[in-house]
C-alpha atoms as a PDB file:
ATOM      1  CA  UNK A   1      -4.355 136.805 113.495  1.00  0.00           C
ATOM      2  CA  UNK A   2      -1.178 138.270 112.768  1.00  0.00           C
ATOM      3  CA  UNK A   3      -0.796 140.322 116.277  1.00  0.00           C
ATOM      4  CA  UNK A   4      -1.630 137.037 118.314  1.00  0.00           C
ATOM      5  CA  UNK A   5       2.096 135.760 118.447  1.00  0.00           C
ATOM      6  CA  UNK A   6       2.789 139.527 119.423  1.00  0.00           C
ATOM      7  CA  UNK A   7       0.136 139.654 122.117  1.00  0.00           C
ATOM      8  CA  UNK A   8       0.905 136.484 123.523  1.00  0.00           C
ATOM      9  CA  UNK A   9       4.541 137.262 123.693  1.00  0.00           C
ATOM     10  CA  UNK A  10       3.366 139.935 125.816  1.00  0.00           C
ATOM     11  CA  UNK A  11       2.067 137.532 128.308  1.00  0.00           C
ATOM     12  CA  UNK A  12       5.137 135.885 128.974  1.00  0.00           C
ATOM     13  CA  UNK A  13       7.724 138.785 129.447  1.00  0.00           C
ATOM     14  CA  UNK A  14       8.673 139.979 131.851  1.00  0.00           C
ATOM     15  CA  UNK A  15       8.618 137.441 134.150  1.00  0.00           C
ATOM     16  CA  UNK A  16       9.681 138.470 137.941  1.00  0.00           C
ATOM     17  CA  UNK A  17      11.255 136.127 140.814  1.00  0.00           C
ATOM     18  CA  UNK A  18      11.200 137.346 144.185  1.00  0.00           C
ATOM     19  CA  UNK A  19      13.503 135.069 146.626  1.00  0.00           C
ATOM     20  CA  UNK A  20      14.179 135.560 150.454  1.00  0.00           C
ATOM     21  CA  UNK A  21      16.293 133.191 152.545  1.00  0.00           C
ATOM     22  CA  UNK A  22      18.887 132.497 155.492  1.00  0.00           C
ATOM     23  CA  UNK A  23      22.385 132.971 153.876  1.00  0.00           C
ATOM     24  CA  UNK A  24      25.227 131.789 155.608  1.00  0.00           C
ATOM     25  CA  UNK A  25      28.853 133.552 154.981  1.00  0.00           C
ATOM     26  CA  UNK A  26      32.386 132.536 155.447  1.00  0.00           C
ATOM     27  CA  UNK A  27      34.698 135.640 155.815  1.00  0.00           C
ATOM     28  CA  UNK A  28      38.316 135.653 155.325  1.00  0.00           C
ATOM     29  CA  UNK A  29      40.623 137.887 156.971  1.00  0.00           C
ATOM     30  CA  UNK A  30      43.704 139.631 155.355  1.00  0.00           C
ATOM     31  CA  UNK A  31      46.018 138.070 157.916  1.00  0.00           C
ATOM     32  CA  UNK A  32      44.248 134.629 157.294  1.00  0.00           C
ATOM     33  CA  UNK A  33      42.280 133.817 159.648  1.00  0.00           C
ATOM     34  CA  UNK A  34      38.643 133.005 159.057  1.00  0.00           C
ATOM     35  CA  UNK A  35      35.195 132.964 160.875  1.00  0.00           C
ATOM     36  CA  UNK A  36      31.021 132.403 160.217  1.00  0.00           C
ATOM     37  CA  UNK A  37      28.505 134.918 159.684  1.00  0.00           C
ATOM     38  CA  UNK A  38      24.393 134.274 159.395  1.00  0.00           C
ATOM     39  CA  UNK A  39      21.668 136.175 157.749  1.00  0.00           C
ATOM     40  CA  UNK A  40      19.417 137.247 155.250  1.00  0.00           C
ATOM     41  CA  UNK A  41      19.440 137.173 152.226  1.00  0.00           C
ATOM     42  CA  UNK A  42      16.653 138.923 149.329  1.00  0.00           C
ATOM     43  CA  UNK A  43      16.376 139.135 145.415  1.00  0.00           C
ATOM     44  CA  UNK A  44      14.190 140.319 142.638  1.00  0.00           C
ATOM     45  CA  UNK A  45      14.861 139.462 138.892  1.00  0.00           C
ATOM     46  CA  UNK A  46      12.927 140.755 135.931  1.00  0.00           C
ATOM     47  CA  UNK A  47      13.511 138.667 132.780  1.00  0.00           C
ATOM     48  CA  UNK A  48      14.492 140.529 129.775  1.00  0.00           C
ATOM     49  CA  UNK A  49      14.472 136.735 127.682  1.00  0.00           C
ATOM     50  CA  UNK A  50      13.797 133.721 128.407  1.00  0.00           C
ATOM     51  CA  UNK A  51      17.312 132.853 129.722  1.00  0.00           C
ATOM     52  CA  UNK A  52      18.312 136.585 130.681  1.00  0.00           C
ATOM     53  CA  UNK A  53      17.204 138.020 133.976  1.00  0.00           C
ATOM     54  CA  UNK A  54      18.629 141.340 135.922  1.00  0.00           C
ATOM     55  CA  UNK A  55      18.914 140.961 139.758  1.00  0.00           C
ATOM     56  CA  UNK A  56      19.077 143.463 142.424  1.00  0.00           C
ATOM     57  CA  UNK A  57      20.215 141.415 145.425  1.00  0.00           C
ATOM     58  CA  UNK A  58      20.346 142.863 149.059  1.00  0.00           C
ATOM     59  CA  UNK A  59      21.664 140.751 151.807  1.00  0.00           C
ATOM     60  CA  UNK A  60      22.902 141.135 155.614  1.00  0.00           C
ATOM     61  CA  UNK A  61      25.201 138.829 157.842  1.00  0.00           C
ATOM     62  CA  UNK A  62      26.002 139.412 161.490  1.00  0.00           C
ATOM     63  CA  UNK A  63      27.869 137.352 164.151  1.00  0.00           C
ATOM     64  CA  UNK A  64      30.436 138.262 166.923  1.00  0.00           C
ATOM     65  CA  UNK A  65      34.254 136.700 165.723  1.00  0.00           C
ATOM     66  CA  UNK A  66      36.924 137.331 168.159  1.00  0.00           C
ATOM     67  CA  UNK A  67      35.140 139.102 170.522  1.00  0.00           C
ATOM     68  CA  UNK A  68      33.498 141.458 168.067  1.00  0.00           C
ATOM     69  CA  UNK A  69      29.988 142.285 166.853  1.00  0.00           C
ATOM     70  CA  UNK A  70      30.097 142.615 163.119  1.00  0.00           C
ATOM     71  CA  UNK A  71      27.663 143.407 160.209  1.00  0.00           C
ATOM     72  CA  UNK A  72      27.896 143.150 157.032  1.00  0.00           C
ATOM     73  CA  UNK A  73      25.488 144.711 154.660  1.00  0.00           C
ATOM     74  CA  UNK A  74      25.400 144.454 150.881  1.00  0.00           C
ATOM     75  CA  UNK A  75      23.478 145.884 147.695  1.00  0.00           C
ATOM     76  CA  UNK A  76      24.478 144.315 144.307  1.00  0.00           C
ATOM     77  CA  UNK A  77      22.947 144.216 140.844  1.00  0.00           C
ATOM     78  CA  UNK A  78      23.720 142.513 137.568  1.00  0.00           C
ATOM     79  CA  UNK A  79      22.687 139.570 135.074  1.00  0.00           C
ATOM     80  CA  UNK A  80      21.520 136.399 135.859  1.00  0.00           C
ATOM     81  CA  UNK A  81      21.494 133.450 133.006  1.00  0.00           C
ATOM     82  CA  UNK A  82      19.529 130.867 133.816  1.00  0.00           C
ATOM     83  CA  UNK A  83      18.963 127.691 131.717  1.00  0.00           C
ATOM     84  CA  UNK A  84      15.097 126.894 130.554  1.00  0.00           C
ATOM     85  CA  UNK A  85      13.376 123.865 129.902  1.00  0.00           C
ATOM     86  CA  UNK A  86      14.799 121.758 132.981  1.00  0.00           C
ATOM     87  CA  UNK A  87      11.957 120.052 134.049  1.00  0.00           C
ATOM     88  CA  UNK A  88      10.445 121.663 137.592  1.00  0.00           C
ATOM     89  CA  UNK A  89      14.502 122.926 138.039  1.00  0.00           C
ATOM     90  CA  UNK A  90      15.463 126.242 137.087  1.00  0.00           C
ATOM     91  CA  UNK A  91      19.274 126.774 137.016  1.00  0.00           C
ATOM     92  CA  UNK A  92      21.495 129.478 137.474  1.00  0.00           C
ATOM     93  CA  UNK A  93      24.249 132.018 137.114  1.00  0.00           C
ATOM     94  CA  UNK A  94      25.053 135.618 137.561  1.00  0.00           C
ATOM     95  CA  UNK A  95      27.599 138.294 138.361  1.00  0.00           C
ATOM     96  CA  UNK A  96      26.469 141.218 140.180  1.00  0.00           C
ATOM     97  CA  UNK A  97      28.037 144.557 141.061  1.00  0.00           C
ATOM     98  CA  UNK A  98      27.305 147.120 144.177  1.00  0.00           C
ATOM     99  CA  UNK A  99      28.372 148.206 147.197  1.00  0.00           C
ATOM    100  CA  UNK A 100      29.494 146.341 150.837  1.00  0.00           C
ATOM    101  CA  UNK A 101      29.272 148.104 153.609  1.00  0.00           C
ATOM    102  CA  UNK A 102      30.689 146.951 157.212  1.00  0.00           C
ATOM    103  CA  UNK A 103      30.320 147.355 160.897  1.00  0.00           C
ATOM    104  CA  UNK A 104      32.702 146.653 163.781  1.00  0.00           C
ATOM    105  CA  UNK A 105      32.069 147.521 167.240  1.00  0.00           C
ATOM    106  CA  UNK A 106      33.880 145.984 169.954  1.00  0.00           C
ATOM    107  CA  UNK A 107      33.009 146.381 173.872  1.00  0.00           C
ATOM    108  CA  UNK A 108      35.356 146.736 176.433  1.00  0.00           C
ATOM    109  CA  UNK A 109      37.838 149.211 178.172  1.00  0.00           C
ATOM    110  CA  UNK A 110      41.038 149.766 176.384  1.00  0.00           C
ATOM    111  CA  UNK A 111      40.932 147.525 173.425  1.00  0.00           C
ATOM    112  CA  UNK A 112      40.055 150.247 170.638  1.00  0.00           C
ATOM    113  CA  UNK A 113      41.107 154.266 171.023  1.00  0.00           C
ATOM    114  CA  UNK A 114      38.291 156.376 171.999  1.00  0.00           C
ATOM    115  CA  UNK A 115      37.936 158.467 168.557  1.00  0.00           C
ATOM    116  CA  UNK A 116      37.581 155.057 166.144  1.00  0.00           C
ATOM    117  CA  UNK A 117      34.060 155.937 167.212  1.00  0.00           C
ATOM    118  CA  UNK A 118      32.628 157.834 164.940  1.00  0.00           C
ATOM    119  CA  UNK A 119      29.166 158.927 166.626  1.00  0.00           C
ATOM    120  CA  UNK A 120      29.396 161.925 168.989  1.00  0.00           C
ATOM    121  CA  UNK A 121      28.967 160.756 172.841  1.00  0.00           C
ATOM    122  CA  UNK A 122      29.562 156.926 171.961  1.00  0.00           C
ATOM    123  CA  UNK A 123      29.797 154.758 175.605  1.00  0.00           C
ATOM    124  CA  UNK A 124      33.286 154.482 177.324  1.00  0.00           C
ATOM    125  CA  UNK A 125      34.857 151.594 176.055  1.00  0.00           C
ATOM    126  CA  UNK A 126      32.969 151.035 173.036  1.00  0.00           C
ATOM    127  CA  UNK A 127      34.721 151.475 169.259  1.00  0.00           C
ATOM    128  CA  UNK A 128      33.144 151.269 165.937  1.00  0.00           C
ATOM    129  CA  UNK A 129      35.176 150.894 162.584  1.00  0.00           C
ATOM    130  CA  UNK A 130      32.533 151.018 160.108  1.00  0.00           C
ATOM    131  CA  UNK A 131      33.688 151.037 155.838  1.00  0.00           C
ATOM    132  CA  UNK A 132      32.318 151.008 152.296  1.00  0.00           C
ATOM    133  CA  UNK A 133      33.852 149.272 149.281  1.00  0.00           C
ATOM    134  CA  UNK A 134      32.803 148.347 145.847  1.00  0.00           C
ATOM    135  CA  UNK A 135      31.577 144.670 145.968  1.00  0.00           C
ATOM    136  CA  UNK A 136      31.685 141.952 143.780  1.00  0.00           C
ATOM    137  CA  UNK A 137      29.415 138.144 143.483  1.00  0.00           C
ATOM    138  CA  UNK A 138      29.870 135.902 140.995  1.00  0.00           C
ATOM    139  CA  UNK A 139      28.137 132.515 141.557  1.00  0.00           C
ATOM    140  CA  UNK A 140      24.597 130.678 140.988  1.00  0.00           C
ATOM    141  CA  UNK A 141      22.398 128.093 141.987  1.00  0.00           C
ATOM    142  CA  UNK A 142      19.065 126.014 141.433  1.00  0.00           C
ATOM    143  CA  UNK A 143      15.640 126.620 141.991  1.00  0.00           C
ATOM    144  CA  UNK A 144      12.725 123.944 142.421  1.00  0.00           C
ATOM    145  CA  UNK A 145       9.319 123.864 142.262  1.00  0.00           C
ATOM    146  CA  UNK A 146       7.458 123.014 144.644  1.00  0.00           C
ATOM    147  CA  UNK A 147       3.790 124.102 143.818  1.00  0.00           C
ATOM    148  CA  UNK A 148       2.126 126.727 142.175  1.00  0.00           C
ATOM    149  CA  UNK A 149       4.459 129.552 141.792  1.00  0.00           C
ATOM    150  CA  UNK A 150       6.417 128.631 144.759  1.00  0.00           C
ATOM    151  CA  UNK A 151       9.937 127.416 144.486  1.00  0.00           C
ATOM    152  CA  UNK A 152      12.595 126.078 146.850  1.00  0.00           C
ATOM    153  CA  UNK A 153      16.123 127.677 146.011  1.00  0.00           C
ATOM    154  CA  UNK A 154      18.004 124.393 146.847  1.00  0.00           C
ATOM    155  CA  UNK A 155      21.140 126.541 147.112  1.00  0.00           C
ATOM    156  CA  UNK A 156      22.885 129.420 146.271  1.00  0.00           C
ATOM    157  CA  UNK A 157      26.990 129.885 146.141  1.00  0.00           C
ATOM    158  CA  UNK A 158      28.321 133.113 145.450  1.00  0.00           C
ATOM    159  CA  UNK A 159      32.359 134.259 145.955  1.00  0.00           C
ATOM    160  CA  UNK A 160      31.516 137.653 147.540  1.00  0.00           C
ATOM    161  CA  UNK A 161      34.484 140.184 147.063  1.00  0.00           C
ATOM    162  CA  UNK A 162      35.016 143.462 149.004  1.00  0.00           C
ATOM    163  CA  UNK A 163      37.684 145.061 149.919  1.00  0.00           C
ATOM    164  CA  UNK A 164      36.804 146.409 153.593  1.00  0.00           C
ATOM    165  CA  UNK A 165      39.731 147.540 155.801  1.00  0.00           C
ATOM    166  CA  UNK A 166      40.858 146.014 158.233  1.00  0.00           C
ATOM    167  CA  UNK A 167      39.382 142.964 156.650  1.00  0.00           C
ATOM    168  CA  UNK A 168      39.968 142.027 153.129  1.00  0.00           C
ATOM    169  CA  UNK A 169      36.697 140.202 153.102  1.00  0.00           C
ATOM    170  CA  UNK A 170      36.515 137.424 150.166  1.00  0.00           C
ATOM    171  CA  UNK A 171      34.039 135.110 151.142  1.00  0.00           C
ATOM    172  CA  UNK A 172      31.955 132.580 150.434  1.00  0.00           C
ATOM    173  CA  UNK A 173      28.279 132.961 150.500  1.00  0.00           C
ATOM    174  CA  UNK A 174      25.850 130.224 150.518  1.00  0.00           C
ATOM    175  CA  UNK A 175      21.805 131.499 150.495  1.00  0.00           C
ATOM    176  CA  UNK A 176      18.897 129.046 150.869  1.00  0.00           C
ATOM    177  CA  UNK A 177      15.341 130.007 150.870  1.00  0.00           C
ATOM    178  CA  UNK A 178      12.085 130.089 149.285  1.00  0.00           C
ATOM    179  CA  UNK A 179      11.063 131.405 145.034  1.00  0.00           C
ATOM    180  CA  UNK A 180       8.147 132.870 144.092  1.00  0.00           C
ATOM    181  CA  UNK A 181       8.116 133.105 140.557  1.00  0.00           C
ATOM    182  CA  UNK A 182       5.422 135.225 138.749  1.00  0.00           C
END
């Protein structure tokens, strides 16, 4: 009788929430301007607690401002509170760490010298500027159940910091999806 609280302790930790979505990014230039990427956007948290999680969170956004193509690829991980006992709502917030890397490749004759492109034998008139920086999201968001152990995340709003040349790249990143929470 006296391992029972033990063993059923056990049976609740760790719990694990696997998320995947469309995520939708606003990117801000250094010079000011601004323009729309869309994507993906997947998670996995372990809980260490009830209210404690860690995340690893890998998304991608793409689109083609100003005449270019660009990607935008990230891989963060951190801690992610979230508050219990909201009935069939599970709120939440977390600041993650990682990495950002980006990818622009413009087409055309003349607009972008010939050796910004990095791969041996690239196409005439085709330029790649591709960059890594430390990345930052701080944000949260709400999940809902739905049935069973699937969950609709409402919404997710992170501010996404990374400091890519020649875009600063602070942004706004807004991830919807479905939860599965085992």
């Amino acid at each position: 009788m006296v391992w029972l609280p033990v063993v059923a302790a056990g049976q609740v930790l760790p719990k694990v929430t696997f998320f995947g979505g469309y995520t939708y990014l606003r990117a801000q230039q250094d010079h000011g301007s601004s323009f729309s990427l869309n994507g993906w956007d997947v998670s996995l948290e372990g809980k260490s607690f009830l209210w404690l999680g860690w995340v690893t969170d890998v998304s991608q956004q793409y689109g083609s401002p100003f005449g270019l193509q660009e990607k935008q690829t990230t891989a963060l991980f951190g801690p992610q509170l979230s508050i219990p006992h909201v009935p069939r709502a599970v709120p939440f917030v977390h600041a993650l760490f990682g990495v950002v890397h980006g990818t622009n490749s413009i087409k055309g004759i003349g607009i972008l010298p010939g050796p910004l492109c990095p791969v041996q034998g690239c196409p005439a008139g085709l330029s790649i500027l591709t960059g890594n920086s430390f990345a930052t999201a701080v944000g949260g968001g709400v999940d809902i159940k739905l049935a069973g152990p699937v969950w609709l995340r409402a919404i997710q709003v992170d501010y996404l910091h990374g400091d890519l040349s020649p875009d600063h790249h602070t942004q706004a990143r807004i991830a919807t999806g479905l939860a599965f929470r085992f």
